[in-house]
N, C-alpha and C. Protein backbone atom coordinates (compact mmCIF):
# COMPACT_ATOMS: atom_id res chain seq x y z
N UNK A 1 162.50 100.02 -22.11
CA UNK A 1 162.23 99.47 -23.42
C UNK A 1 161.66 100.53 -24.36
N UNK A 2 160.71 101.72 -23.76
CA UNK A 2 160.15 102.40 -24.52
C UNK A 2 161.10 103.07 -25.04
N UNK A 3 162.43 103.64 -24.68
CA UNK A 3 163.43 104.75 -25.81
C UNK A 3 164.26 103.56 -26.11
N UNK A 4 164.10 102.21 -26.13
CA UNK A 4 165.09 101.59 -26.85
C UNK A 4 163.86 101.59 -28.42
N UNK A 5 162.59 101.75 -28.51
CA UNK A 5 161.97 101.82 -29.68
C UNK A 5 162.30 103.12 -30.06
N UNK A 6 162.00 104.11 -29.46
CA UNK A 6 162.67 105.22 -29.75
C UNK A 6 164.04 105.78 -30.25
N UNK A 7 165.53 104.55 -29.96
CA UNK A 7 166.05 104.59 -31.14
C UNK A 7 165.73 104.22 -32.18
N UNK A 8 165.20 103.17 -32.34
CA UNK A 8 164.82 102.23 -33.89
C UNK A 8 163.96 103.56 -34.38
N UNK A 9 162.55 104.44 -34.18
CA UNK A 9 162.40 105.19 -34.63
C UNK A 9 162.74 106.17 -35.21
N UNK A 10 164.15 106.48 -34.46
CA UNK A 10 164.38 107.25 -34.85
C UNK A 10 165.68 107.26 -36.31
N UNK A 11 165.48 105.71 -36.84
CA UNK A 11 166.04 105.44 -37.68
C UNK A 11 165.50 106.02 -38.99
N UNK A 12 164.82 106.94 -39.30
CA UNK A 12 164.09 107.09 -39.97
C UNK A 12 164.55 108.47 -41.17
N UNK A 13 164.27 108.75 -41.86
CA UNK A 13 164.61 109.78 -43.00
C UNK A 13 165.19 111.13 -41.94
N UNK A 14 166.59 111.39 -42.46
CA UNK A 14 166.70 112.69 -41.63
C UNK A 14 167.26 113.74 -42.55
N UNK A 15 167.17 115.18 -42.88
CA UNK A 15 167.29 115.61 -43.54
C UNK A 15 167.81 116.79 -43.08
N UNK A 16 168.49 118.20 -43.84
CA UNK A 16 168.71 119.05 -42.71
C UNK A 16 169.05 119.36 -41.59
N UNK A 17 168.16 120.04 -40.84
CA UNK A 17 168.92 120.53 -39.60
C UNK A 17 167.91 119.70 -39.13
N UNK A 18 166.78 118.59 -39.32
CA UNK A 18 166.35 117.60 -38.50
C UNK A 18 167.40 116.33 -38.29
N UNK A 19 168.22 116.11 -39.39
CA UNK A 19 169.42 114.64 -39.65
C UNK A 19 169.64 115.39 -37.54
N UNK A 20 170.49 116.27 -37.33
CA UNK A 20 171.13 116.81 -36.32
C UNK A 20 170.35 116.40 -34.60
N UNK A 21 168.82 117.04 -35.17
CA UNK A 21 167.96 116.79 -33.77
C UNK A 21 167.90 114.96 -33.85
N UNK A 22 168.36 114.55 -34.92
CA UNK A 22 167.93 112.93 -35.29
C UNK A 22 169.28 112.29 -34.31
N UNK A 23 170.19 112.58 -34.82
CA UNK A 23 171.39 112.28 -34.27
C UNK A 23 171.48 112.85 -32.60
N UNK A 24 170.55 114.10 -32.11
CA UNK A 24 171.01 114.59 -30.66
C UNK A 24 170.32 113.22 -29.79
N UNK A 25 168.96 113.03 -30.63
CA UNK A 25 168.20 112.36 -29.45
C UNK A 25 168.38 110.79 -29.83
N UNK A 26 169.45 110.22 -30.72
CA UNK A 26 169.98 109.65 -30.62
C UNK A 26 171.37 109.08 -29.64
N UNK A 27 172.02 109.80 -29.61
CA UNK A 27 173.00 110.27 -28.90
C UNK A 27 172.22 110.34 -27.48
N UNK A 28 171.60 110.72 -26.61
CA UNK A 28 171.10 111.01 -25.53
C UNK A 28 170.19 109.48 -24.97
N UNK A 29 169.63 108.73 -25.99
CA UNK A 29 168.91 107.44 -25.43
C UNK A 29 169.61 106.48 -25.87
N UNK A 30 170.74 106.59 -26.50
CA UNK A 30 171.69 105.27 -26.38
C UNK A 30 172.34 105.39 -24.70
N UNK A 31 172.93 106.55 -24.51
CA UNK A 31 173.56 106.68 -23.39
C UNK A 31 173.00 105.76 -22.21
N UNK A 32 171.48 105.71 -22.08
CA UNK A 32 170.85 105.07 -21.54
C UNK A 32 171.38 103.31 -21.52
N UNK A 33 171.77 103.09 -22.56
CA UNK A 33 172.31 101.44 -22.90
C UNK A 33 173.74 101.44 -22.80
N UNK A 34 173.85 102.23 -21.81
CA UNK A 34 175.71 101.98 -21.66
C UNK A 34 176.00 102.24 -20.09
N UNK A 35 176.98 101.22 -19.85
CA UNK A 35 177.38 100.83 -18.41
C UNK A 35 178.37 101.83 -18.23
N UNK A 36 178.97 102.84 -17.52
CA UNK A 36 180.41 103.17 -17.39
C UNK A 36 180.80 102.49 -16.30
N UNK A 37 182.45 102.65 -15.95
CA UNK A 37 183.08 102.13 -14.53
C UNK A 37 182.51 102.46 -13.44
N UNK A 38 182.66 102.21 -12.36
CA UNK A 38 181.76 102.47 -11.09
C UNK A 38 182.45 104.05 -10.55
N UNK A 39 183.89 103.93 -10.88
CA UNK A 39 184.24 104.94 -10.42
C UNK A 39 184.17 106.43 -11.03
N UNK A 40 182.96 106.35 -12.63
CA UNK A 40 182.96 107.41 -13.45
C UNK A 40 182.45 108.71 -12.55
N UNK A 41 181.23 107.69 -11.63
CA UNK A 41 180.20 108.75 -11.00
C UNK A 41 180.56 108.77 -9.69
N UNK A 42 181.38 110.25 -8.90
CA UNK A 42 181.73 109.91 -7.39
C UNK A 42 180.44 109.89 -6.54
N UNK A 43 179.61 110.34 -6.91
CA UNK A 43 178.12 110.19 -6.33
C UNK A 43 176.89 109.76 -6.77
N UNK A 44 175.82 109.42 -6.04
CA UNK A 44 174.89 108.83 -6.83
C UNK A 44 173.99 109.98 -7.32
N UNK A 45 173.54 110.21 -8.28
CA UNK A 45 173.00 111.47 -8.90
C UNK A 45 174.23 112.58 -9.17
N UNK A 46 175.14 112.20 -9.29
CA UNK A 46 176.17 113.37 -10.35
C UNK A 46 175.75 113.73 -11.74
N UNK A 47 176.31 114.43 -11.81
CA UNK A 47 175.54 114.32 -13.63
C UNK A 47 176.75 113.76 -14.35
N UNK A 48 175.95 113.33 -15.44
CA UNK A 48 176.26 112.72 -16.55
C UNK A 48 177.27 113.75 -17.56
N UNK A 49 178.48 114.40 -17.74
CA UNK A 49 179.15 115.11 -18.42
C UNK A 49 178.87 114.38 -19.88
N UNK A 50 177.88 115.32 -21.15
CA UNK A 50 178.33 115.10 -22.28
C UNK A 50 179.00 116.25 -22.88
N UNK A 51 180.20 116.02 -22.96
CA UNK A 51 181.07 117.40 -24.03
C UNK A 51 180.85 116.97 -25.19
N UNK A 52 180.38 118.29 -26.04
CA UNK A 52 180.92 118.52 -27.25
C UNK A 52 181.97 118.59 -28.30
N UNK A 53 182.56 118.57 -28.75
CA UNK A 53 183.96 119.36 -29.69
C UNK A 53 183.36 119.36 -31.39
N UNK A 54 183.58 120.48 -31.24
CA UNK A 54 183.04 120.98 -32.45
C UNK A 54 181.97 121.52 -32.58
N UNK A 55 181.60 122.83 -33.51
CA UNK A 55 180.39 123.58 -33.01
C UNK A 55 179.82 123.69 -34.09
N UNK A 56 178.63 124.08 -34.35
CA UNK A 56 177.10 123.78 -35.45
C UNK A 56 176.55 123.05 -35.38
N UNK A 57 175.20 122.71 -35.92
CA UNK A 57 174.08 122.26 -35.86
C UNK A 57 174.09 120.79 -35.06
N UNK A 58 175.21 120.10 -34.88
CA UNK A 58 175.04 118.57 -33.80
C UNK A 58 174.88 119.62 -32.44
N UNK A 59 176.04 120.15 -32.62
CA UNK A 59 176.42 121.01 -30.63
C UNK A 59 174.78 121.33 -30.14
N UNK A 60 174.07 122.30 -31.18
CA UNK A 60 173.03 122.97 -30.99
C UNK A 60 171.90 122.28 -31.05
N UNK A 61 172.15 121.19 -31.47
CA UNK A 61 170.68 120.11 -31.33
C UNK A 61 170.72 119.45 -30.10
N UNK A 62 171.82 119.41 -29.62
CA UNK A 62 172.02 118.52 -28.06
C UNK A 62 171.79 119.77 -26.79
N UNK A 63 172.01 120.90 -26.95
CA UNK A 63 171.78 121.78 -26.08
C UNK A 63 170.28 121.83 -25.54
N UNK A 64 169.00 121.48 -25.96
CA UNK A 64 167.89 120.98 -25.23
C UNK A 64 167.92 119.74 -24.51
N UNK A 65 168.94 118.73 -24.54
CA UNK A 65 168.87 117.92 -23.51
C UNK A 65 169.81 117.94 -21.94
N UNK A 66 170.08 119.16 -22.18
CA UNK A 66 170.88 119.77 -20.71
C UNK A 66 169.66 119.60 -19.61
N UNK A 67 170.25 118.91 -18.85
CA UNK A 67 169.30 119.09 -17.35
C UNK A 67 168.22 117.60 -17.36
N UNK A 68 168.01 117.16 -18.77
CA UNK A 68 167.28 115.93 -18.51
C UNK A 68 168.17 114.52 -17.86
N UNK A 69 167.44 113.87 -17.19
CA UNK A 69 167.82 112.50 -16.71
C UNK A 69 168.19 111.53 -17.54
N UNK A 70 169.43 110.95 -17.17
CA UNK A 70 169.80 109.69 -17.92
C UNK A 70 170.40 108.64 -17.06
N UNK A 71 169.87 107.49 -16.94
CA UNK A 71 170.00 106.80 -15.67
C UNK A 71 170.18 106.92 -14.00
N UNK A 72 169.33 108.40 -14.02
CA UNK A 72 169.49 108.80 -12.61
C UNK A 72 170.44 110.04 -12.75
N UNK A 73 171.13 110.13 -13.43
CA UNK A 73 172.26 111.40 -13.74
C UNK A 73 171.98 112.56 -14.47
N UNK A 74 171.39 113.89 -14.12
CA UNK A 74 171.53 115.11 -14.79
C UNK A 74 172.16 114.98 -15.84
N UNK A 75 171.79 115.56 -16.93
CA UNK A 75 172.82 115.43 -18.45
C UNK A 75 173.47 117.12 -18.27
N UNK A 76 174.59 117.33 -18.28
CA UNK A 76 175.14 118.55 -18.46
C UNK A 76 176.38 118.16 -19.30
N UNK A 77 176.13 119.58 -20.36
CA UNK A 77 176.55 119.52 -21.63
C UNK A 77 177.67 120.51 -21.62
N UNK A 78 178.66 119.86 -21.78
CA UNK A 78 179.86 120.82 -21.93
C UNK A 78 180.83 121.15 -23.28
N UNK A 79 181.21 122.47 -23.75
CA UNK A 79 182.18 122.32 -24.77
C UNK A 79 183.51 122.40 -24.53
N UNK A 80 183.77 121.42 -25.92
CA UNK A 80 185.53 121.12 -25.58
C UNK A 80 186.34 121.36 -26.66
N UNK A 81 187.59 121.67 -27.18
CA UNK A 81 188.63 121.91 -27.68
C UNK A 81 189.55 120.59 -27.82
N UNK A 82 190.16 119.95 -29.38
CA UNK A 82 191.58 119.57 -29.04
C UNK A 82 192.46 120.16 -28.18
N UNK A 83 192.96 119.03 -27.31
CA UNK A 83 193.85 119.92 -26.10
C UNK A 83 193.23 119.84 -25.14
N UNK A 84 191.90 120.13 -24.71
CA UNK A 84 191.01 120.06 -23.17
C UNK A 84 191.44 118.91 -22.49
N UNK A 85 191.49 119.44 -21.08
CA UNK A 85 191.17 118.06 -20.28
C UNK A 85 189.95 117.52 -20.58
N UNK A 86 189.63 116.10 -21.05
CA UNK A 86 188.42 115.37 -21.23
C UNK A 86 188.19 114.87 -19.79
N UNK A 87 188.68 114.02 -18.99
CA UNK A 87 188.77 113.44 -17.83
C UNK A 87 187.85 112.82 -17.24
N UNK A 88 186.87 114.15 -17.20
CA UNK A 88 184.96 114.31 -16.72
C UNK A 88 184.15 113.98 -17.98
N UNK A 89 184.50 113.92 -19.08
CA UNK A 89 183.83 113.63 -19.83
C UNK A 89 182.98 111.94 -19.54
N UNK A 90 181.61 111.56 -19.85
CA UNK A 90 180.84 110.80 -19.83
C UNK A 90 180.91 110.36 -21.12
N UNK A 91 180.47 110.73 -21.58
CA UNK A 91 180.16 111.29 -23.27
C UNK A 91 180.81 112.14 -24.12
N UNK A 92 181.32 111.84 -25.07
CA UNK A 92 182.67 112.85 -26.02
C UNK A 92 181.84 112.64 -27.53
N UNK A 93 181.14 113.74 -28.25
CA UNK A 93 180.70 113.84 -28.82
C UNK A 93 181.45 114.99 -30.36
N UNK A 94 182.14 114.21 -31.06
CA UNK A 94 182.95 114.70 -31.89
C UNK A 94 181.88 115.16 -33.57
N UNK A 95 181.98 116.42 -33.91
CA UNK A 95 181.22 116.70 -34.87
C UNK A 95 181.61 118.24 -35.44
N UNK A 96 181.61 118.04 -36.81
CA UNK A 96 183.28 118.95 -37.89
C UNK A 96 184.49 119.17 -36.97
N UNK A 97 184.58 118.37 -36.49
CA UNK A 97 186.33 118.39 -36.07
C UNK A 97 187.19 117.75 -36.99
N UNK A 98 188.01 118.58 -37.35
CA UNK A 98 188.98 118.17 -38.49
C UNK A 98 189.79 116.68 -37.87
N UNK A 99 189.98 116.09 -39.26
CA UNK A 99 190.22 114.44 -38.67
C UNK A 99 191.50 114.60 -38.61
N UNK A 100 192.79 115.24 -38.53
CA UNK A 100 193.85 115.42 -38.03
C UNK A 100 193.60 115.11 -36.55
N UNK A 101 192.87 115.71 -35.89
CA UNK A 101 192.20 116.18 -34.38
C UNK A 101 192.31 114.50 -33.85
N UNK A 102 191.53 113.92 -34.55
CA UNK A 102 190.23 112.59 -34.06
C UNK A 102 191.62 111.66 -33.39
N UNK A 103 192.65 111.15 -33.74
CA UNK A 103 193.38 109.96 -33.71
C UNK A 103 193.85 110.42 -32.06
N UNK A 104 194.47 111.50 -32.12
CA UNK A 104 194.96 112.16 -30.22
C UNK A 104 193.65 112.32 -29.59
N UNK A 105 192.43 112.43 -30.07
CA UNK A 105 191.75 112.82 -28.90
C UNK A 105 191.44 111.22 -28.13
N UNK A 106 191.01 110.43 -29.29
CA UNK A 106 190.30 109.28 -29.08
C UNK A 106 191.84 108.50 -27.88
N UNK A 107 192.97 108.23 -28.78
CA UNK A 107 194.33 108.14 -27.62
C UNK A 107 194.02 108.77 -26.10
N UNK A 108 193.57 110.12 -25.81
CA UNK A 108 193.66 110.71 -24.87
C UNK A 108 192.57 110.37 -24.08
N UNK A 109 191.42 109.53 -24.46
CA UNK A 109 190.14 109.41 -23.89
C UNK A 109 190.50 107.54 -23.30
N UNK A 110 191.19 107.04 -24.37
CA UNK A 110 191.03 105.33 -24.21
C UNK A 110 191.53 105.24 -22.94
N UNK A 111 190.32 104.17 -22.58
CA UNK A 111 190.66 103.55 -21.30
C UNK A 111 190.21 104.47 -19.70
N UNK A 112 189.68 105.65 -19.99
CA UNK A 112 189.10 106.13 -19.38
C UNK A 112 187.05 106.78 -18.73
N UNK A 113 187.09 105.09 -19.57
CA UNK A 113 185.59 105.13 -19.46
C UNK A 113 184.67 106.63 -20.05
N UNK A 114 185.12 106.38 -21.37
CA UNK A 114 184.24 107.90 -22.34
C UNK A 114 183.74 107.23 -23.31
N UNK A 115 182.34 107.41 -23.43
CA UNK A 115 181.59 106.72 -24.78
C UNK A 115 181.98 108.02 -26.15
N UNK A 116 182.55 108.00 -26.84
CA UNK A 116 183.09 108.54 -28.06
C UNK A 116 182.17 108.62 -29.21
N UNK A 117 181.25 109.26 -29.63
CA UNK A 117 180.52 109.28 -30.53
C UNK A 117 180.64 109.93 -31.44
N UNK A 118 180.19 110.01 -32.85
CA UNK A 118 180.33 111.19 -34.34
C UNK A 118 179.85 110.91 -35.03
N UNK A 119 179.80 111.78 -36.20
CA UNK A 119 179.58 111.26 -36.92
C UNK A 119 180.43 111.71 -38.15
N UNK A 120 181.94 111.90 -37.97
CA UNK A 120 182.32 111.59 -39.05
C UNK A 120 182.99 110.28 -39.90
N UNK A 121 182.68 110.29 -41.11
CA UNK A 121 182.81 109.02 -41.43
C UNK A 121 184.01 108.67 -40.98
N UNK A 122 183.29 106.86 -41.25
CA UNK A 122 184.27 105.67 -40.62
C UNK A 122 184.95 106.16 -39.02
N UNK A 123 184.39 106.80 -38.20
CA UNK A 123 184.60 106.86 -36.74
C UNK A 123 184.96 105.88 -36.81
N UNK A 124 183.67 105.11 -36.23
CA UNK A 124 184.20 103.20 -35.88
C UNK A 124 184.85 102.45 -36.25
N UNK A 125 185.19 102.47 -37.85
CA UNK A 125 186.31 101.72 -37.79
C UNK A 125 187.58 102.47 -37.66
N UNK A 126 187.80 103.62 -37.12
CA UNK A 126 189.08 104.00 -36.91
C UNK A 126 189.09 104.17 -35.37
N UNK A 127 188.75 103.54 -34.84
CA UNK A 127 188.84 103.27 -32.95
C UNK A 127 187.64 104.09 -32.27
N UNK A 128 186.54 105.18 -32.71
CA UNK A 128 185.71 105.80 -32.21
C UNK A 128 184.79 104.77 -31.54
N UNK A 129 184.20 104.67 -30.37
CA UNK A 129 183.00 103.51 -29.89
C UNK A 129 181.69 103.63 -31.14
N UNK A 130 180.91 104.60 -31.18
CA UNK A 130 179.89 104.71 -32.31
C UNK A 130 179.82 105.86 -33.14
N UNK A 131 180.04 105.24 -34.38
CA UNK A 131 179.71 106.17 -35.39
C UNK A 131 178.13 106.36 -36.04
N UNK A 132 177.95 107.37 -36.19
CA UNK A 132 176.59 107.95 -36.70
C UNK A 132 176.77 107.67 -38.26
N UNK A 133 175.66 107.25 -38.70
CA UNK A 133 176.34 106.92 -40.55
C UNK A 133 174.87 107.09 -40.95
N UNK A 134 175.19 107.74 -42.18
CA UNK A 134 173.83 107.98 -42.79
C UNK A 134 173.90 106.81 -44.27
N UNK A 135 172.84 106.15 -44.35
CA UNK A 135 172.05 104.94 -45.43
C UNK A 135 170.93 105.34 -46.08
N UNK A 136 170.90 105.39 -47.53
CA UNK A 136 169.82 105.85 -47.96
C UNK A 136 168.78 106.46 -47.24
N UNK A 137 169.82 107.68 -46.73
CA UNK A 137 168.93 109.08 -46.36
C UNK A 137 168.50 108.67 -44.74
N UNK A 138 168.83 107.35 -44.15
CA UNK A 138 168.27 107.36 -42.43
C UNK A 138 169.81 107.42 -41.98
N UNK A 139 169.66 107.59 -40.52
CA UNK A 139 170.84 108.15 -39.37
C UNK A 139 170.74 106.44 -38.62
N UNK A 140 171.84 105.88 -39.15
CA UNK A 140 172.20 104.12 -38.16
C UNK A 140 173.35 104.65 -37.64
N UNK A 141 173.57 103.38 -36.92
CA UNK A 141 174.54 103.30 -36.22
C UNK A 141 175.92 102.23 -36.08
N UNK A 142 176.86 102.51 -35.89
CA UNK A 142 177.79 101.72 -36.27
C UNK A 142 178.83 101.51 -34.41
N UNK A 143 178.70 99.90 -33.76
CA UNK A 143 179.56 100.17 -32.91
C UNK A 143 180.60 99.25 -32.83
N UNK A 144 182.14 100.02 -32.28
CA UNK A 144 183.08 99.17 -32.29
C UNK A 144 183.40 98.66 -30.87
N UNK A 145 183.13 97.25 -30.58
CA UNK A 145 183.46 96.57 -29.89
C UNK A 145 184.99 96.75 -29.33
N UNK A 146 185.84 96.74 -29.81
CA UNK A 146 186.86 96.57 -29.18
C UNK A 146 187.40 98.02 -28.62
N UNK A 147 186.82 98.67 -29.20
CA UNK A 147 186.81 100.23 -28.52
C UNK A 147 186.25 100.39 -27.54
N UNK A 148 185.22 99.80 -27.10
CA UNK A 148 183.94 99.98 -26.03
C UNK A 148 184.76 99.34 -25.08
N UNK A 149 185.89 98.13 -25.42
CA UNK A 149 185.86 97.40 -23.94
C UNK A 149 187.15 98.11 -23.91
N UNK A 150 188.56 98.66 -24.57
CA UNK A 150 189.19 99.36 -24.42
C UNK A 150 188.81 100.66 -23.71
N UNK A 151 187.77 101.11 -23.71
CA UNK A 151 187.13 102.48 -22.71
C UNK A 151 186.84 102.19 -22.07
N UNK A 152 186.41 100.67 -21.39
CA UNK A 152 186.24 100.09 -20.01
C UNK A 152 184.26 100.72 -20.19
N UNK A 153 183.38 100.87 -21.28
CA UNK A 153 182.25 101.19 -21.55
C UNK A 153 181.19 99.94 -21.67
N UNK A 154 180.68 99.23 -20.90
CA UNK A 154 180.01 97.89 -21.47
C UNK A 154 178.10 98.59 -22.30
N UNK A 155 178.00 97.95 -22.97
CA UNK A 155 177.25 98.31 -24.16
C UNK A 155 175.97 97.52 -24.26
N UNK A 156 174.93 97.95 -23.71
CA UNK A 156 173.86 96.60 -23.59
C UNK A 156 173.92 95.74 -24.97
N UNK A 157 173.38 94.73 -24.78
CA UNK A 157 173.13 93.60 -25.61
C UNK A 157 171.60 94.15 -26.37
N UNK A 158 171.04 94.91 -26.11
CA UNK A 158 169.58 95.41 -26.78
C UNK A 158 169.92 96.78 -27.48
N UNK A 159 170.94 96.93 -27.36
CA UNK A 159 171.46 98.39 -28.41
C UNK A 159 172.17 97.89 -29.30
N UNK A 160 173.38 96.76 -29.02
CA UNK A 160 174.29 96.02 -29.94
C UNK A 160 173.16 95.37 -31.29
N UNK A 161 171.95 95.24 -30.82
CA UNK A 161 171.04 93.92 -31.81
C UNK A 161 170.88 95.13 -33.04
N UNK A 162 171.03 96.21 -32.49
CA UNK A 162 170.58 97.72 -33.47
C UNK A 162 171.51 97.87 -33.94
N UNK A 163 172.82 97.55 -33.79
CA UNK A 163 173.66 98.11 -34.22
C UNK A 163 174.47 97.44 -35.57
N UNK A 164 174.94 97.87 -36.18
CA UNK A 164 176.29 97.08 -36.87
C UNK A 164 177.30 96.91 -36.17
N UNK A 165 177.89 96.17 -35.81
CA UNK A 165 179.16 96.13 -34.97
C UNK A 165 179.99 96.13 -35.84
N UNK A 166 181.23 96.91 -35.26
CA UNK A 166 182.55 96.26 -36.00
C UNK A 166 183.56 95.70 -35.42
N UNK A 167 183.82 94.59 -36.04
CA UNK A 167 184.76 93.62 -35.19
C UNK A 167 186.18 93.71 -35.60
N UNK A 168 187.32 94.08 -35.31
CA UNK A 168 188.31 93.91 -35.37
C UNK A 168 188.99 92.93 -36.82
N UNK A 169 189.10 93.63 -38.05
CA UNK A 169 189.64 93.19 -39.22
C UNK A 169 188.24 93.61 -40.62
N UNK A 170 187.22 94.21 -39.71
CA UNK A 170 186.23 94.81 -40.64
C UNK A 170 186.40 95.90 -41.33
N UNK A 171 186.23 95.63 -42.63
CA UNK A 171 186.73 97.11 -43.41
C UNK A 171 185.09 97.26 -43.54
C-alpha cells in the first residue's frame, strides 16, 4: 500500500529533468500493480526485463532502478531498437521514438504479456497499455484496458482507481 501512495505522490508538479525521475519512479511502482502470465518468469526470482527504446532523459532516469526488487524479481534494464527481439521484455518502455516506430512495435509485443508504457502523446488511446500524460504541469496516467487484456497483463484494481482508463470508443 505504501508505493501505491507513492504513485498518487508522485502526481505532483514535474518539471525538467525531474518530469523524467517523476515518470522513472513511476514506471517502476506501477509495475508492482501488474500481474504478468505465469509463464513470463521461468523461475522464481528471474528478473524482471524493463527495456528501453529510445534514449535521453526517461532511459537515464530509469537506469538507478537496475538491480532493485519488484515483486520478488531483480529489475534489469535493457536497451532496445525498432526491429529487436522484445520477447524477454517485462516492461517496454517507449520514449522519443518516432511514432512511425510505435504502431509495429506495439503489433510485435501484443499478446505476449509486455506492459507497454510512454509517454508519447495519446499512447493509450492508440493501443499502448499506459500512457504518461502531463495536466496542468503534474505526470497522470492514462490506462487502456483492452490493451492490458490483449497483452494477457492483468492490472490491479488499486492502480486502475488512479488511473483514467480508456475504454474502447474513447477519444
Amino acid at each position: 500500500m505504501l508505493s501505491l501512495l507513492l504513485v498518487v505522490s508522485l502526481e505532483t508538479r514535474a518539471e525538467g529533468a525531474q518530469e523524467y525521475q517523476v515518470k522513472a519512479a513511476m514506471v517502476v511502482n506501477m509495475a508492482k500493480y501488474v500481474e504478468w502470465p505465469a509463464e513470463s518468469f521461468p523461475r522464481t526470482g528471474a528478473p524482471l526485463q524493463l527495456c528501453s527504446m529510445g534514449r535521453g532523459p526517461f532511459t537515464q532516469a530509469l537506469e538507478q532502478y537496475e538491480g532493485k526488487t519488484v515483486l520478488g524479481h531483480p529489475l534489469s534494464l535493457r536497451g532496445v531498437a525498432p526491429g529487436d527481439d522484445l520477447s524477454e521484455c517485462h516492461v517496454l518502455v517507449l520514449s522519443g521514438v518516432e511514432k512511425r516506430y510505435v504502431a509495429g512495435v506495439l503489433e510485435q509485443v501484443r499478446r505476449r504479456g509486455v506492459l507497454t508504457v510512454s509517454d508519447i502523446p495519446d499512447f493509450a488511446r492508440f493501443g499502448g497499455i499506459i500512457g504518461l500524460v502531463e495536466n496542468e504541469g503534474r505526470v497522470r496516467f492514462e490506462i487502456n484496458l483492452k490493451a492490458a487484456q490483449q497483452s494477457r497483463v492483468r492490472i490491479s484494481s488499486q492502480l486502475l482507481k488512479l488511473a483514467r482508463v480508456i475504454r474502447e470508443g474513447d477519444q
